[in-house]
PDB file of N, CA and C in Angstrom:
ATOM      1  N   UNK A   1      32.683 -42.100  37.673  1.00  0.00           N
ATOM      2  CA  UNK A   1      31.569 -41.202  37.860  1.00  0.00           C
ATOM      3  C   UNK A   1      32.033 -39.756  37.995  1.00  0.00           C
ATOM      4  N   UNK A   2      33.054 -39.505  38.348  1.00  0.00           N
ATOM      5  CA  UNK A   2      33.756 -38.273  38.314  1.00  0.00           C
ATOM      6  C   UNK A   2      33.900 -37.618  37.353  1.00  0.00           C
ATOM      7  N   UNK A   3      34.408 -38.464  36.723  1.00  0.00           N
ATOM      8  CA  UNK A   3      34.658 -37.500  35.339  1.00  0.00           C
ATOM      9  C   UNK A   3      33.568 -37.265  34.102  1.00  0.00           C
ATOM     10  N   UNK A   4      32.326 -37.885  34.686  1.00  0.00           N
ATOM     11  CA  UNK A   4      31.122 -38.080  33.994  1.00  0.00           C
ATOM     12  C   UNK A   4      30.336 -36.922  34.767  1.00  0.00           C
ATOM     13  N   UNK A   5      30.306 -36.216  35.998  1.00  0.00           N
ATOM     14  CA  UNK A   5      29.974 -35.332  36.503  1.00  0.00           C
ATOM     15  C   UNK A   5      30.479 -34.020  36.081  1.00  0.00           C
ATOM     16  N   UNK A   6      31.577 -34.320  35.940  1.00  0.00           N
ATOM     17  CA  UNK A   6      32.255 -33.035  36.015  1.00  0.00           C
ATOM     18  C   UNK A   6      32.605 -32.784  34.342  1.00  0.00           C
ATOM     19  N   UNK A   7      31.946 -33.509  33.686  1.00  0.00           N
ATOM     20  CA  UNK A   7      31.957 -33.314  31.960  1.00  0.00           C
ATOM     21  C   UNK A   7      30.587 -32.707  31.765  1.00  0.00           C
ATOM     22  N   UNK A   8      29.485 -33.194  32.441  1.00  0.00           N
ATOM     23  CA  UNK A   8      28.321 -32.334  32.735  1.00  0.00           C
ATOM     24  C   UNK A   8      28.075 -31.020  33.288  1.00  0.00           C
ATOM     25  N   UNK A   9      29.241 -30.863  34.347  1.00  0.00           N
ATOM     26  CA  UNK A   9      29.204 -29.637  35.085  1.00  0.00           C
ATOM     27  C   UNK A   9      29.753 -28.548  34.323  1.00  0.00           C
ATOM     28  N   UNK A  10      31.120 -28.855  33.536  1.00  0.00           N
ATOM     29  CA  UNK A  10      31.328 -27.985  32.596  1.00  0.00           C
ATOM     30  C   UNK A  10      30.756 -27.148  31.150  1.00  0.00           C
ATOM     31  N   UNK A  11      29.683 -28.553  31.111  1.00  0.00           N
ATOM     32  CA  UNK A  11      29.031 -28.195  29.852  1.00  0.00           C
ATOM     33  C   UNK A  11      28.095 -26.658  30.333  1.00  0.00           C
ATOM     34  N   UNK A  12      27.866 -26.776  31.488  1.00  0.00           N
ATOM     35  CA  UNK A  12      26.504 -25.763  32.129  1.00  0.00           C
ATOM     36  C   UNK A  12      26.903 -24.356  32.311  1.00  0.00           C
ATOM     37  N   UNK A  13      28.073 -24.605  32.720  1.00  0.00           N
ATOM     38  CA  UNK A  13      28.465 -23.092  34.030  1.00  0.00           C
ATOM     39  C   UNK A  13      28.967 -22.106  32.535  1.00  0.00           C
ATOM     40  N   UNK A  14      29.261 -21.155  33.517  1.00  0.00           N
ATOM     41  CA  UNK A  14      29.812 -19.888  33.062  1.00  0.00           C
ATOM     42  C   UNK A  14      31.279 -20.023  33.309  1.00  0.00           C
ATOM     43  N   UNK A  15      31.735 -20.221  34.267  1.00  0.00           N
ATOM     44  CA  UNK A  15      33.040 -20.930  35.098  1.00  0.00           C
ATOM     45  C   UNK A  15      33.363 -22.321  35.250  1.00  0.00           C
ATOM     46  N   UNK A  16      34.086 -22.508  34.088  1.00  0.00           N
ATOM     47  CA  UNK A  16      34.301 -23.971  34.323  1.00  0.00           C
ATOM     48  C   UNK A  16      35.720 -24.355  34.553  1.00  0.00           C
ATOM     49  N   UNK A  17      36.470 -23.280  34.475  1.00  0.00           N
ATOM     50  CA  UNK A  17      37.116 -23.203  35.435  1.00  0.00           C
ATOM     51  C   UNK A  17      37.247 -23.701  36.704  1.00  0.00           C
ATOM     52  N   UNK A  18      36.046 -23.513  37.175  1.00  0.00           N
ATOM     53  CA  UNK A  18      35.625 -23.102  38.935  1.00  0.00           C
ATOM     54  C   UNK A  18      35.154 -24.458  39.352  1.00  0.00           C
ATOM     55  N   UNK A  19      35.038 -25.452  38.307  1.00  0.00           N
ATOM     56  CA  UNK A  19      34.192 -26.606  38.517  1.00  0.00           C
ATOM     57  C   UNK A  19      34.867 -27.696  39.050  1.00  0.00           C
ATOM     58  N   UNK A  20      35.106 -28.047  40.519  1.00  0.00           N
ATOM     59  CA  UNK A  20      35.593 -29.491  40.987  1.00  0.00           C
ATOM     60  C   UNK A  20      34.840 -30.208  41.811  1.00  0.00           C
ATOM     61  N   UNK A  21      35.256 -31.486  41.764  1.00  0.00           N
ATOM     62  CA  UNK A  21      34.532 -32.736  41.363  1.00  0.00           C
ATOM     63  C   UNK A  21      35.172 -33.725  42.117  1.00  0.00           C
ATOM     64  N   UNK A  22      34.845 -33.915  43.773  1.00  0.00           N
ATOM     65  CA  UNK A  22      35.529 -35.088  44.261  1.00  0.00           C
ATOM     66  C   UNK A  22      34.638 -36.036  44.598  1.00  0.00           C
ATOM     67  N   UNK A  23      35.186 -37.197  45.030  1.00  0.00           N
ATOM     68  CA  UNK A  23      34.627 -38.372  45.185  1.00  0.00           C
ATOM     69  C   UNK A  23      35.118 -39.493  46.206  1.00  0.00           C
ATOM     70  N   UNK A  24      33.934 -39.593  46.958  1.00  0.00           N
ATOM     71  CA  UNK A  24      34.655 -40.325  48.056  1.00  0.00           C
ATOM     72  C   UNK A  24      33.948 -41.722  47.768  1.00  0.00           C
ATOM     73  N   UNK A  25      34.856 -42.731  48.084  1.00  0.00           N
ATOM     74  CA  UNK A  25      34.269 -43.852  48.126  1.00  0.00           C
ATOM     75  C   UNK A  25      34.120 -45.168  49.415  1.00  0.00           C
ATOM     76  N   UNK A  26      33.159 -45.468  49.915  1.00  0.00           N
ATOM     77  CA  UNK A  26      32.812 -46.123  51.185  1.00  0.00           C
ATOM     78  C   UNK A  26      31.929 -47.371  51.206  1.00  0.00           C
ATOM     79  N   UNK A  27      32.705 -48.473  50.358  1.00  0.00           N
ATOM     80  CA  UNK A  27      32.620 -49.890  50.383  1.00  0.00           C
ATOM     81  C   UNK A  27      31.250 -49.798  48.799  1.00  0.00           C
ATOM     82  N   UNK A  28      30.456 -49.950  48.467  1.00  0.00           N
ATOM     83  CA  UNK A  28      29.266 -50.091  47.337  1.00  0.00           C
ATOM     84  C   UNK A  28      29.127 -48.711  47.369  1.00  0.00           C
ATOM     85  N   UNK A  29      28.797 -47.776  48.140  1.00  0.00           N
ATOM     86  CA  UNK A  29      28.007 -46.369  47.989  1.00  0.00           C
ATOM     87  C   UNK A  29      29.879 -45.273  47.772  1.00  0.00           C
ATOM     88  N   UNK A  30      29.280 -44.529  46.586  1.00  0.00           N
ATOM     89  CA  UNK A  30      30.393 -43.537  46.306  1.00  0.00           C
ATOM     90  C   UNK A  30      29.886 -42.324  46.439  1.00  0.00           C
ATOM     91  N   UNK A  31      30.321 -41.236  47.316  1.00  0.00           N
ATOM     92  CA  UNK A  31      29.716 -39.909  46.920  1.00  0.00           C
ATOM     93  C   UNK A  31      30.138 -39.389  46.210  1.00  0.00           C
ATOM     94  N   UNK A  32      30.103 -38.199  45.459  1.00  0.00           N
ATOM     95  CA  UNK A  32      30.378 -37.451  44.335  1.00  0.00           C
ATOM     96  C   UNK A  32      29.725 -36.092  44.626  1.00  0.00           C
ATOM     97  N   UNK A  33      30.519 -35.270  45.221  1.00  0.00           N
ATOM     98  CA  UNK A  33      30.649 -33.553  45.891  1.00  0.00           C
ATOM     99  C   UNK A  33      31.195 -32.962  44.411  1.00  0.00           C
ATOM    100  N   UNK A  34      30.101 -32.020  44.276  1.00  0.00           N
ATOM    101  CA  UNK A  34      30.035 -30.974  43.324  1.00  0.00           C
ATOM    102  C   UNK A  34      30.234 -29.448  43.776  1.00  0.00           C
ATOM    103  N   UNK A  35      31.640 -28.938  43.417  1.00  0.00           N
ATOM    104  CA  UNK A  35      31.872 -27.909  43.691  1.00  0.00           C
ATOM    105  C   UNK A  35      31.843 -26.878  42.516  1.00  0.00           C
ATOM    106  N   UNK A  36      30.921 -25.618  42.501  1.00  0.00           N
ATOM    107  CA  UNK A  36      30.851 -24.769  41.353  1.00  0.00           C
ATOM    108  C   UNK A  36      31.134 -23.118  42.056  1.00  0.00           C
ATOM    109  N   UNK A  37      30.958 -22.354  40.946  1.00  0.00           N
ATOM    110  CA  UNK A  37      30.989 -21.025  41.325  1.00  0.00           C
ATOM    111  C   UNK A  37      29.997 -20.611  41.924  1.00  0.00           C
ATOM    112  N   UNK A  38      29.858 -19.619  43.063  1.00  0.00           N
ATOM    113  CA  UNK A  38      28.359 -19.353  43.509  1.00  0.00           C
ATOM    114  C   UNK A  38      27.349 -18.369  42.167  1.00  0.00           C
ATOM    115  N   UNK A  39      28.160 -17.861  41.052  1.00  0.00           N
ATOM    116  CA  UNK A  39      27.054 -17.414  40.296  1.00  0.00           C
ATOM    117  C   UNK A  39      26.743 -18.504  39.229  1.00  0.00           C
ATOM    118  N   UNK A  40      27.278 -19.641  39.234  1.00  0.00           N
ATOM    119  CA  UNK A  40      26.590 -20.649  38.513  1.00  0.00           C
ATOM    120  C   UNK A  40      25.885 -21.912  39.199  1.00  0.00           C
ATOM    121  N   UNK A  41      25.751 -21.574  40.717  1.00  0.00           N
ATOM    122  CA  UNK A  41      25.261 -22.238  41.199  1.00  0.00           C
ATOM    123  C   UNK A  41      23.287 -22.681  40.861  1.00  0.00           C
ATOM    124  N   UNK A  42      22.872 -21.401  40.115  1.00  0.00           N
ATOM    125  CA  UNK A  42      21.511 -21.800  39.890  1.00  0.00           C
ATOM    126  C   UNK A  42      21.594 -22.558  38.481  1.00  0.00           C
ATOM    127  N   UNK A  43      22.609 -22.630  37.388  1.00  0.00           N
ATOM    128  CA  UNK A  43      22.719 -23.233  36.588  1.00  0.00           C
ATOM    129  C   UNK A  43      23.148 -24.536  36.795  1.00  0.00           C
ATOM    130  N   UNK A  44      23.798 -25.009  37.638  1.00  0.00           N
ATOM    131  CA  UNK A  44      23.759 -26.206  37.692  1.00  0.00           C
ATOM    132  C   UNK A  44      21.915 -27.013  38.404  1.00  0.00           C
ATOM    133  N   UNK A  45      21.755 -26.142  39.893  1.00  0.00           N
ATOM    134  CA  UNK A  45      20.337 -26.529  40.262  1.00  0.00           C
ATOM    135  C   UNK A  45      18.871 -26.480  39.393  1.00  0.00           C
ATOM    136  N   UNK A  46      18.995 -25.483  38.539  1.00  0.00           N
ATOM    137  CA  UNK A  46      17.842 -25.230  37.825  1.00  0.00           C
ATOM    138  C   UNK A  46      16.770 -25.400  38.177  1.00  0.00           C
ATOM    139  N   UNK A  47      15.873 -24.736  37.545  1.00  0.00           N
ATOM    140  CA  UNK A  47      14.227 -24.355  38.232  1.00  0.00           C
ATOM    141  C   UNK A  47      13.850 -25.587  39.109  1.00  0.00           C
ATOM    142  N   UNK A  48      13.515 -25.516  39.917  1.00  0.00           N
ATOM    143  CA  UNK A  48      12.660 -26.633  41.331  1.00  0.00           C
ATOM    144  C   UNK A  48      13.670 -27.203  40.917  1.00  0.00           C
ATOM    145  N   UNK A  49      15.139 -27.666  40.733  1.00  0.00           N
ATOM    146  CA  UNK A  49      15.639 -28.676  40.916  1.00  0.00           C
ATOM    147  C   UNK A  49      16.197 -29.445  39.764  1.00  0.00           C
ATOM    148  N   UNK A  50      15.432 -29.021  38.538  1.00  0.00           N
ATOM    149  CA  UNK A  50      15.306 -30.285  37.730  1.00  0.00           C
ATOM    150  C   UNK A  50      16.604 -30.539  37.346  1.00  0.00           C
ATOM    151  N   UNK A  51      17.660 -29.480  36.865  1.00  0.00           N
ATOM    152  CA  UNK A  51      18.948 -29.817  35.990  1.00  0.00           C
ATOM    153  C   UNK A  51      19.888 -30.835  37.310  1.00  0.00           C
ATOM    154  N   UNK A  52      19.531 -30.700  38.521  1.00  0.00           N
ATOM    155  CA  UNK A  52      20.047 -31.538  39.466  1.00  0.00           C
ATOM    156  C   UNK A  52      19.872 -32.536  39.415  1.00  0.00           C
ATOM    157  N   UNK A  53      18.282 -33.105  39.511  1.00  0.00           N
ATOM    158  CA  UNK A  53      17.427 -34.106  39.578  1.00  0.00           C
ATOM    159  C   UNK A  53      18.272 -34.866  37.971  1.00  0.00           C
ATOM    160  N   UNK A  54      18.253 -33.880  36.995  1.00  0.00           N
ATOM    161  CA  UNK A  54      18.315 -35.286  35.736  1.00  0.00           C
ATOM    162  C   UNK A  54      19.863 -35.297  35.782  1.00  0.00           C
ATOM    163  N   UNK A  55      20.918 -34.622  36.078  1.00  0.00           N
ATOM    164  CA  UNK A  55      22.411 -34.947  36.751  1.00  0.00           C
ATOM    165  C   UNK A  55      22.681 -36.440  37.597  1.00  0.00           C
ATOM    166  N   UNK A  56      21.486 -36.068  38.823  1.00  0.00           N
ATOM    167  CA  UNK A  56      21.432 -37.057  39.421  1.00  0.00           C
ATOM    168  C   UNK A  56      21.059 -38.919  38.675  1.00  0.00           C
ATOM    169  N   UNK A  57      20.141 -38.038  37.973  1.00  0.00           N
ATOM    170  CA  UNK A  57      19.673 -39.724  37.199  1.00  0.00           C
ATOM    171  C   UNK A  57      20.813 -40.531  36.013  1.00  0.00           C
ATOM    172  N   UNK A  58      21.444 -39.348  35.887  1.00  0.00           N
ATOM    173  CA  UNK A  58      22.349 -39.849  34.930  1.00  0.00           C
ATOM    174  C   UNK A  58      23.200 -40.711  35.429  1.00  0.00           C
ATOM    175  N   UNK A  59      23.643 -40.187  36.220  1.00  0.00           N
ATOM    176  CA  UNK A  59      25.170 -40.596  37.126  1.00  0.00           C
ATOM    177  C   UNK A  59      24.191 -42.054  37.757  1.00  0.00           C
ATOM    178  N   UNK A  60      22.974 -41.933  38.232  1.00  0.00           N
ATOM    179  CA  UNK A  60      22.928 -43.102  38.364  1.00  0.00           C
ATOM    180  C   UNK A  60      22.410 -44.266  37.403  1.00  0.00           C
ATOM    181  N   UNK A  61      21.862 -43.923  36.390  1.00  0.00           N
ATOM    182  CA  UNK A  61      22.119 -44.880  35.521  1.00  0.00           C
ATOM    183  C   UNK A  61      22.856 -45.418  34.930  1.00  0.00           C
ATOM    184  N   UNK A  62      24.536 -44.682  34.866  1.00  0.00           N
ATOM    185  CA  UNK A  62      25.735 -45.050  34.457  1.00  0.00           C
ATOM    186  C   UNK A  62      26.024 -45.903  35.963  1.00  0.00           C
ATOM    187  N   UNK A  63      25.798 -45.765  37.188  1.00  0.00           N
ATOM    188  CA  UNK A  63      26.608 -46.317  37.904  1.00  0.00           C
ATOM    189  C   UNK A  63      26.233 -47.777  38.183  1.00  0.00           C
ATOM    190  N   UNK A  64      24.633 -47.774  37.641  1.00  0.00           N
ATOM    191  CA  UNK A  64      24.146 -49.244  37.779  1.00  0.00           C
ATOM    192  C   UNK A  64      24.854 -50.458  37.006  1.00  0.00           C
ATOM    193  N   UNK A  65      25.993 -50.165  36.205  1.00  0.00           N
ATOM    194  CA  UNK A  65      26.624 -50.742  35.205  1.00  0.00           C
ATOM    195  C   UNK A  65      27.515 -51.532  36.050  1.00  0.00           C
ATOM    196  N   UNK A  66      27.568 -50.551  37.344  1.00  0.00           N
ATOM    197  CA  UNK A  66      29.118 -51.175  38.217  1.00  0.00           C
ATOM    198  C   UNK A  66      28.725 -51.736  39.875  1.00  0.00           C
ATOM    199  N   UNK A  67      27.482 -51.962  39.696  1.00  0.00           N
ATOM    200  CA  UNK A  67      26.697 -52.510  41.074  1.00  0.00           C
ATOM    201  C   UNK A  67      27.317 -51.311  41.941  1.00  0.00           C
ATOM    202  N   UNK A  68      27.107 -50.156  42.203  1.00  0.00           N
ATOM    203  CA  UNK A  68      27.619 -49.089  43.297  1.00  0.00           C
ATOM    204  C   UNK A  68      26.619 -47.997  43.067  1.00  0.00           C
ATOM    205  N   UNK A  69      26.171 -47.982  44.588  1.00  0.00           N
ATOM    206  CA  UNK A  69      25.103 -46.656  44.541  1.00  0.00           C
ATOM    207  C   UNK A  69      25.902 -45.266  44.894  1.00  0.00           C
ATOM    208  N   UNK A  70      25.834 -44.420  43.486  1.00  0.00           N
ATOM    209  CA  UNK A  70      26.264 -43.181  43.597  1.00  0.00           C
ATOM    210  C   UNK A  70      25.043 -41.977  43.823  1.00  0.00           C
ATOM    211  N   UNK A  71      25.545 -41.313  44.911  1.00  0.00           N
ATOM    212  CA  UNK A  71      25.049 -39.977  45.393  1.00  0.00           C
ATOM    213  C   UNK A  71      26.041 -38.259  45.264  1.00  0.00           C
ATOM    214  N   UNK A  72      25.419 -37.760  44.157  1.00  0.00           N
ATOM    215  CA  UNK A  72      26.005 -36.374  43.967  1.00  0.00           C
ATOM    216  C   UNK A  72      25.590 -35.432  45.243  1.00  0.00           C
ATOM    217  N   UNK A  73      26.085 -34.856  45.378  1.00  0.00           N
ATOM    218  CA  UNK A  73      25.514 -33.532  46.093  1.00  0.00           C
ATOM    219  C   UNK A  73      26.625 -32.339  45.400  1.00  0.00           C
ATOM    220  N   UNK A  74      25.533 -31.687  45.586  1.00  0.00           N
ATOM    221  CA  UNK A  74      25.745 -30.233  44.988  1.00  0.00           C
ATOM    222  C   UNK A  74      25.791 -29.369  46.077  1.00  0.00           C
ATOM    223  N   UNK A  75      27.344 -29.018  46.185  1.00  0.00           N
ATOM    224  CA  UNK A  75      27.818 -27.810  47.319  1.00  0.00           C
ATOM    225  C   UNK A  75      28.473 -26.171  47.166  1.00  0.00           C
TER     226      UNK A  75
END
């Protein structure tokens, strides 16, 4: 899921460079901490949310493949 985040995150920013991508994992549930630049921070969130929201859906429709509930957050 990491590297499926952070292939998304690069596609967006201005700095992709700037873009890391860790992941903690704690028995079924994995988090996935999104670190960007603060001036591409509205490009990754996008208007009300949405470029987050469909980030989010992605990652979890790939993760349903592997019985593990993944949660991004964007920091």
């Amino acid at each position: 899921m990491k590297e499926l985040v952070e292939v998304i995150a690069k596609a967006l920013v201005d700095y992709p460079d700037e873009v890391v991508v860790t992941e903690k994992e704690n028995g079924r549930n994995v988090t996935v901490e999104l670190h960007v630049a603060p001036a591409d921070m509205g490009k990754v969130i996008g208007k009300q949310g949405r470029i987050a929201k469909a980030i989010r859906s992605v990652v979890k429709a790939a993760s349903s493949k592997d019985n593990k509930r993944v949660d991004v957050e964007i920091v």
